[in-house]
Protein backbone atom coordinates (compact mmCIF):
# COMPACT_ATOMS: atom_id res chain seq x y z
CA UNK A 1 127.23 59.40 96.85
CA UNK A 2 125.25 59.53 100.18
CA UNK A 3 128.32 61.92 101.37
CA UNK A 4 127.38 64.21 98.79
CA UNK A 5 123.91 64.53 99.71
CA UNK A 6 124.86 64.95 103.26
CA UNK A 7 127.24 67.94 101.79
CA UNK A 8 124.87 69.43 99.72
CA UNK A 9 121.96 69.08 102.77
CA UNK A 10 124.58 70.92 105.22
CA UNK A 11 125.01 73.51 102.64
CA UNK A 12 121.59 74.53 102.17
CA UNK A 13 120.92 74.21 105.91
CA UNK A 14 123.91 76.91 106.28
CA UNK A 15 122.32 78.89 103.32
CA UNK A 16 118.64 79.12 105.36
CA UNK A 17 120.64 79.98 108.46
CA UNK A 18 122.65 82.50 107.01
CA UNK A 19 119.14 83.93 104.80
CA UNK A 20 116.70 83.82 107.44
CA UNK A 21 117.81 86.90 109.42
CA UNK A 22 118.41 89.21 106.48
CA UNK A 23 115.20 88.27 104.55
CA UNK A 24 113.04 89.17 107.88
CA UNK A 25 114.64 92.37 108.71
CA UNK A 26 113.71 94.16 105.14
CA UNK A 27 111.88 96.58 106.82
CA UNK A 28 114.42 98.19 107.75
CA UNK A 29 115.03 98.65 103.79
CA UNK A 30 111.43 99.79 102.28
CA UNK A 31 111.35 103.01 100.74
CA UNK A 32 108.05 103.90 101.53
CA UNK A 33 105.62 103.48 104.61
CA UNK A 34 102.49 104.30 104.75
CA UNK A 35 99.21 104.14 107.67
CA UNK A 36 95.87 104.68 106.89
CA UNK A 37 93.33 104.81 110.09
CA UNK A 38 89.75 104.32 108.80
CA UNK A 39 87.30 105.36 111.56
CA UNK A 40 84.32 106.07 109.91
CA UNK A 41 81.59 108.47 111.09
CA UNK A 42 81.60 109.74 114.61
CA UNK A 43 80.98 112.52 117.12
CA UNK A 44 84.83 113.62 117.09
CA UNK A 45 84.40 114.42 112.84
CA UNK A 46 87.84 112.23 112.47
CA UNK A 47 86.67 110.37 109.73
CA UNK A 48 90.54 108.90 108.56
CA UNK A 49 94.21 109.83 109.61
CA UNK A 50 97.39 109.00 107.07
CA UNK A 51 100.51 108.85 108.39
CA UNK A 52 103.37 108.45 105.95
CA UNK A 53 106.51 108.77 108.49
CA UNK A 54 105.90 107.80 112.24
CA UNK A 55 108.29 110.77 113.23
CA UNK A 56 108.33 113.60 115.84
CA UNK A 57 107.61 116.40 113.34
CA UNK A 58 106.17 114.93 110.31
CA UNK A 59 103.20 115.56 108.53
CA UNK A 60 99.91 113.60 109.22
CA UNK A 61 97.04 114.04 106.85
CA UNK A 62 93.48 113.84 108.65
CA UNK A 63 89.97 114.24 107.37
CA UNK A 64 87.91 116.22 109.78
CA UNK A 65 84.40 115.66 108.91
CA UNK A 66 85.05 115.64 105.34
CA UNK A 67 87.88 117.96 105.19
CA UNK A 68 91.54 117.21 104.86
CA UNK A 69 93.39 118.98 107.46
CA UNK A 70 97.20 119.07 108.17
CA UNK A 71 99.04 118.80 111.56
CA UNK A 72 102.50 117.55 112.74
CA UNK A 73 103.43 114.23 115.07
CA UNK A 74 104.66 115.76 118.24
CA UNK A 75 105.15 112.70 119.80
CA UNK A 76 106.06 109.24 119.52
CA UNK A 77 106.33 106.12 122.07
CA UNK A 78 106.79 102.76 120.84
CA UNK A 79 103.80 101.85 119.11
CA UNK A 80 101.91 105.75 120.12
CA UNK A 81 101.94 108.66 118.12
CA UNK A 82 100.66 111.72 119.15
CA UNK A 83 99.26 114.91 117.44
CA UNK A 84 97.13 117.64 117.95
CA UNK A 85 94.46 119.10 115.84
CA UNK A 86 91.76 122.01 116.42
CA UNK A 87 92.41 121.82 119.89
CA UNK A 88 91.78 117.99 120.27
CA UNK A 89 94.88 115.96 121.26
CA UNK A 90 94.52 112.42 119.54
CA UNK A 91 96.53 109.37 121.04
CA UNK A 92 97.25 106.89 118.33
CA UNK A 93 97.81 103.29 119.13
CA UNK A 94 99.73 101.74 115.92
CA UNK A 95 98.91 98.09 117.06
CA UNK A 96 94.96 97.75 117.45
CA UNK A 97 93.90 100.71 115.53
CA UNK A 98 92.42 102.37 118.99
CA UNK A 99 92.26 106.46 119.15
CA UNK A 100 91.81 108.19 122.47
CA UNK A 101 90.69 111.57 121.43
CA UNK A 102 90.87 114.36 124.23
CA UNK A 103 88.82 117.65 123.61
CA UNK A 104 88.57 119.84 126.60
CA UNK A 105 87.40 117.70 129.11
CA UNK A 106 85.93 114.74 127.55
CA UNK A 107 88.03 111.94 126.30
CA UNK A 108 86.45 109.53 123.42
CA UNK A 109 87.87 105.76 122.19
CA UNK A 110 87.70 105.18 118.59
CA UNK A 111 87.78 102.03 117.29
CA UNK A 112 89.31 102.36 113.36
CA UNK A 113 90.42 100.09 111.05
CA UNK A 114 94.37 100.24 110.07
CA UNK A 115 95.20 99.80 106.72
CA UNK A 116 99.55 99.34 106.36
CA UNK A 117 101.30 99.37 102.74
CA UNK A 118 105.05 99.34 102.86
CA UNK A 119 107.36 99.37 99.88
């Protein structure tokens, strides 16, 4: 009896090993991504910035000052995408939510809030 429950232990303790790694690397496997950065009201109009693909040449949807404007990702470096809209170039940092916004020469920090949904 007791080398049956040792058996069936060892089995399950294979099963977890074996589990484990392909349970935690789903997201590799969702369909659908999506980033929301939330950063309110502020002097540079970006009110929010949706990015459904963190690719060079994909579509990012931002509100400026109310408005929903359109641009492309030109960049991206690890955990940075860039883009550029109405001639500001806007540095986005996918880990803390932090925006460095360059317009001419003045460069401005944002602070937003990152909302992630993956499916």
């Amino acid at each position: 009896m007791s080398q049956l429950k040792t058996k069936s232990k060892a089995s399950l303790a294979l099963w977890a090993l074996v589990l484990t790694p392909l349970l935690s690397g789903c997201d590799q496997f969702s369909r659908f991504n999506h980033e929301k950065y939330d950063c309110g009201n502020n002097s540079t109009g970006i009110n929010e910035i949706l990015i459904n693909k963190a690719k060079k040449g994909s579509t990012v949807s931002t509100t400026l000052n109310g408005v929903m404007e359109q641009s492309t990702i030109n960049k991206v470096e690890k955990s940075e995408v860039y883009i550029n809209l109405k001639g500001k170039v806007i540095k986005i940092n996918r880990e803390d939510g932090k925006l460095t916004v360059k317009e001419d020469n003045k460069f401005i920090i944002l602070e937003c809030k990152i909302l992630k949904f993956k499916m």
